[in-house]
C-alpha atoms as a PDB file:
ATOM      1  CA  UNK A   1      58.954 163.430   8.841  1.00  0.00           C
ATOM      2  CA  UNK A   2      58.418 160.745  11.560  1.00  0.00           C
ATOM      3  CA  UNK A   3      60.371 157.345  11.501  1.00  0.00           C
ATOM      4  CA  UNK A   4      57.020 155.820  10.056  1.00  0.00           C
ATOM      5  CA  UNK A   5      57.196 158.076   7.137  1.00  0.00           C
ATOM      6  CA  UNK A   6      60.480 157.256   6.442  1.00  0.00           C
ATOM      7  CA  UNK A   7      59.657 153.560   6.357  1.00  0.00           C
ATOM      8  CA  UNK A   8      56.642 154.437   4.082  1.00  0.00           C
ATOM      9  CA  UNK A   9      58.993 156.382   1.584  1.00  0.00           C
ATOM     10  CA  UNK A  10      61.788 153.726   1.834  1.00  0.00           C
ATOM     11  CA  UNK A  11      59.508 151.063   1.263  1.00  0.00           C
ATOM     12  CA  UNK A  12      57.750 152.759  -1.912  1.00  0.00           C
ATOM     13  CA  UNK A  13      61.422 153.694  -3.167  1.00  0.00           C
ATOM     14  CA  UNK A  14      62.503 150.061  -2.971  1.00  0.00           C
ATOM     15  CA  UNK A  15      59.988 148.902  -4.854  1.00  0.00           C
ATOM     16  CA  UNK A  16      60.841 151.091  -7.236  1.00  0.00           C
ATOM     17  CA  UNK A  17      64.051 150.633  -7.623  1.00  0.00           C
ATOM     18  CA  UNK A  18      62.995 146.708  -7.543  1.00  0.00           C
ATOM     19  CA  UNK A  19      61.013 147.099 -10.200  1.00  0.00           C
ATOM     20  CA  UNK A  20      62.973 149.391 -12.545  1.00  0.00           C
ATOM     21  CA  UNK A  21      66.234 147.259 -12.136  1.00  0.00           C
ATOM     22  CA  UNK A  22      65.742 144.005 -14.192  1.00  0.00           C
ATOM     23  CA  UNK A  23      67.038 140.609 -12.355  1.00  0.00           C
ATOM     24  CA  UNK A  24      65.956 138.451  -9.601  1.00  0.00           C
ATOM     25  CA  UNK A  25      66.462 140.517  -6.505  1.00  0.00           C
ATOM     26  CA  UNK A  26      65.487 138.300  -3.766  1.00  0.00           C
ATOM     27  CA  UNK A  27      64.908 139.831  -0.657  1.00  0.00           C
ATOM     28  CA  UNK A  28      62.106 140.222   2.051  1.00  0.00           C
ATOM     29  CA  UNK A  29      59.912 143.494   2.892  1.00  0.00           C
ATOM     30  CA  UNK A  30      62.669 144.588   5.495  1.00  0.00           C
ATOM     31  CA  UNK A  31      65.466 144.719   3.281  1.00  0.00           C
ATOM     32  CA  UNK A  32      63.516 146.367   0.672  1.00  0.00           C
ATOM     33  CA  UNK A  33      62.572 149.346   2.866  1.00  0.00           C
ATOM     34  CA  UNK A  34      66.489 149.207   4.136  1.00  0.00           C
ATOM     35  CA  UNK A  35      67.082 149.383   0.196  1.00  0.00           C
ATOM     36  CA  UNK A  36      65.016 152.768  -0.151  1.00  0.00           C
ATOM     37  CA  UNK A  37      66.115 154.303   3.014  1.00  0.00           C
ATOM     38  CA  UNK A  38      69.982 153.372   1.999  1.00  0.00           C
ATOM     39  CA  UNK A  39      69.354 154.765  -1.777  1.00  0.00           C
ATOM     40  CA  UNK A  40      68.368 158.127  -0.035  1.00  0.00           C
ATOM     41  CA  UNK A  41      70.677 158.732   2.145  1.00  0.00           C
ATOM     42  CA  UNK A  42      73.327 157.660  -1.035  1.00  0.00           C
ATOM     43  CA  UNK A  43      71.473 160.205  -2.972  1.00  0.00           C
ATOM     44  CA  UNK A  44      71.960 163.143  -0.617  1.00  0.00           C
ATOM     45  CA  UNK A  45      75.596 162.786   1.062  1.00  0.00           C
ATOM     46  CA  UNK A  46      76.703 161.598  -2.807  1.00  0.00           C
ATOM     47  CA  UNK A  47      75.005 164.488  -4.682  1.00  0.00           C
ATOM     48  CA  UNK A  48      75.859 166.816  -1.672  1.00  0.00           C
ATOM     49  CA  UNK A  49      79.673 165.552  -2.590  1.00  0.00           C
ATOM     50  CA  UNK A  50      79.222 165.984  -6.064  1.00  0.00           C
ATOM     51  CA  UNK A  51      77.290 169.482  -5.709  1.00  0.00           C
ATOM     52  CA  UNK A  52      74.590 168.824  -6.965  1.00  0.00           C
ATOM     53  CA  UNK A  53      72.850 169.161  -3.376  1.00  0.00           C
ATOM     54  CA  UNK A  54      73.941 172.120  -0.936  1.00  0.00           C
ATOM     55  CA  UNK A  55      74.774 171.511   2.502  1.00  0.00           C
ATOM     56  CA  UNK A  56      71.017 170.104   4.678  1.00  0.00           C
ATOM     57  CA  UNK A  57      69.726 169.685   1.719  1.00  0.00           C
ATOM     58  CA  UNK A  58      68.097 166.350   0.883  1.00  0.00           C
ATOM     59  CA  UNK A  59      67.816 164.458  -2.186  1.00  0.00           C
ATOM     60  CA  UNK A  60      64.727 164.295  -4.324  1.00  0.00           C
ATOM     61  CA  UNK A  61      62.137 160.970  -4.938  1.00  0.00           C
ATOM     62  CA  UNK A  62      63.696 160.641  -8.568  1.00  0.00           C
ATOM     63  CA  UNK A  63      67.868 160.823  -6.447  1.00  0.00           C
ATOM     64  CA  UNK A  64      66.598 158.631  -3.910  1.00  0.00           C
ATOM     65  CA  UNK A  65      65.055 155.814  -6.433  1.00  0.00           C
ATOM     66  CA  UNK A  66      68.506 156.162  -8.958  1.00  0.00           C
ATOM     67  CA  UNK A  67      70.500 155.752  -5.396  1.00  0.00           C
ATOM     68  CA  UNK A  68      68.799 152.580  -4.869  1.00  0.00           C
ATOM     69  CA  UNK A  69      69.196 151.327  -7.874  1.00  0.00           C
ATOM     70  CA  UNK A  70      72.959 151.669  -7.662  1.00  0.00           C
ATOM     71  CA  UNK A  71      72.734 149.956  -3.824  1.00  0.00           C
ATOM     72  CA  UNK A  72      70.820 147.147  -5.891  1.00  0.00           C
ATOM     73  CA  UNK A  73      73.454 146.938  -8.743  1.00  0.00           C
ATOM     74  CA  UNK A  74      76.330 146.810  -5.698  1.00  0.00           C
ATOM     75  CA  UNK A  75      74.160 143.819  -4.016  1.00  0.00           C
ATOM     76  CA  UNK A  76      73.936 141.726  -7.343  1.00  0.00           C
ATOM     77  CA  UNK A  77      78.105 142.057  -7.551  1.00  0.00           C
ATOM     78  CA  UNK A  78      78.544 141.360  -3.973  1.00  0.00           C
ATOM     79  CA  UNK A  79      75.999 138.643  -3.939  1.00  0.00           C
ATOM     80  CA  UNK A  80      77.122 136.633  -7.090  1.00  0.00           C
ATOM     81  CA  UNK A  81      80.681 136.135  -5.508  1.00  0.00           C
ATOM     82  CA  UNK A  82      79.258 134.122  -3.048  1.00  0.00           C
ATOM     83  CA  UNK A  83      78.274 131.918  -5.475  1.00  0.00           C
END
């Protein structure tokens, strides 16, 4: 998959998780696709960790989306100490 397909999927997976997570989560297109590229890439090297993923192999829409969700649920922590 091309950089441009990875956007595509990041974007789609950040809505998701933007969506499925209730709160205010503020934060532009950019971040959002940063938010569903992150939540893969915590979904494969976590469940690769945990073995629930072999070695190469990459996480799954449903991983990637549940990753995100937990990047989200960091973000709210980290953001309301700055507050």
């Amino acid at each position: 998959m091309g950089i441009i397909g990875t956007i595509i999927i990041g974007l789609i997976v950040g809505l998701i998780a933007r969506f499925l997570k209730p709160g205010n989560d503020s934060m532009g297109w950019i971040m959002t696709i940063l938010l569903g590229i992150g939540g893969a890439l915590l979904a494969t090297y976590g469940g690769q960790a945990l073995g629930i993923y072999a070695a190469g192999e990459a996480a799954g829409f449903i991983g990637a989306v549940i990753g995100a969700i937990i990047l989200l649920v960091i973000y709210g922590m980290v953001t309301k100490r700055k507050h």
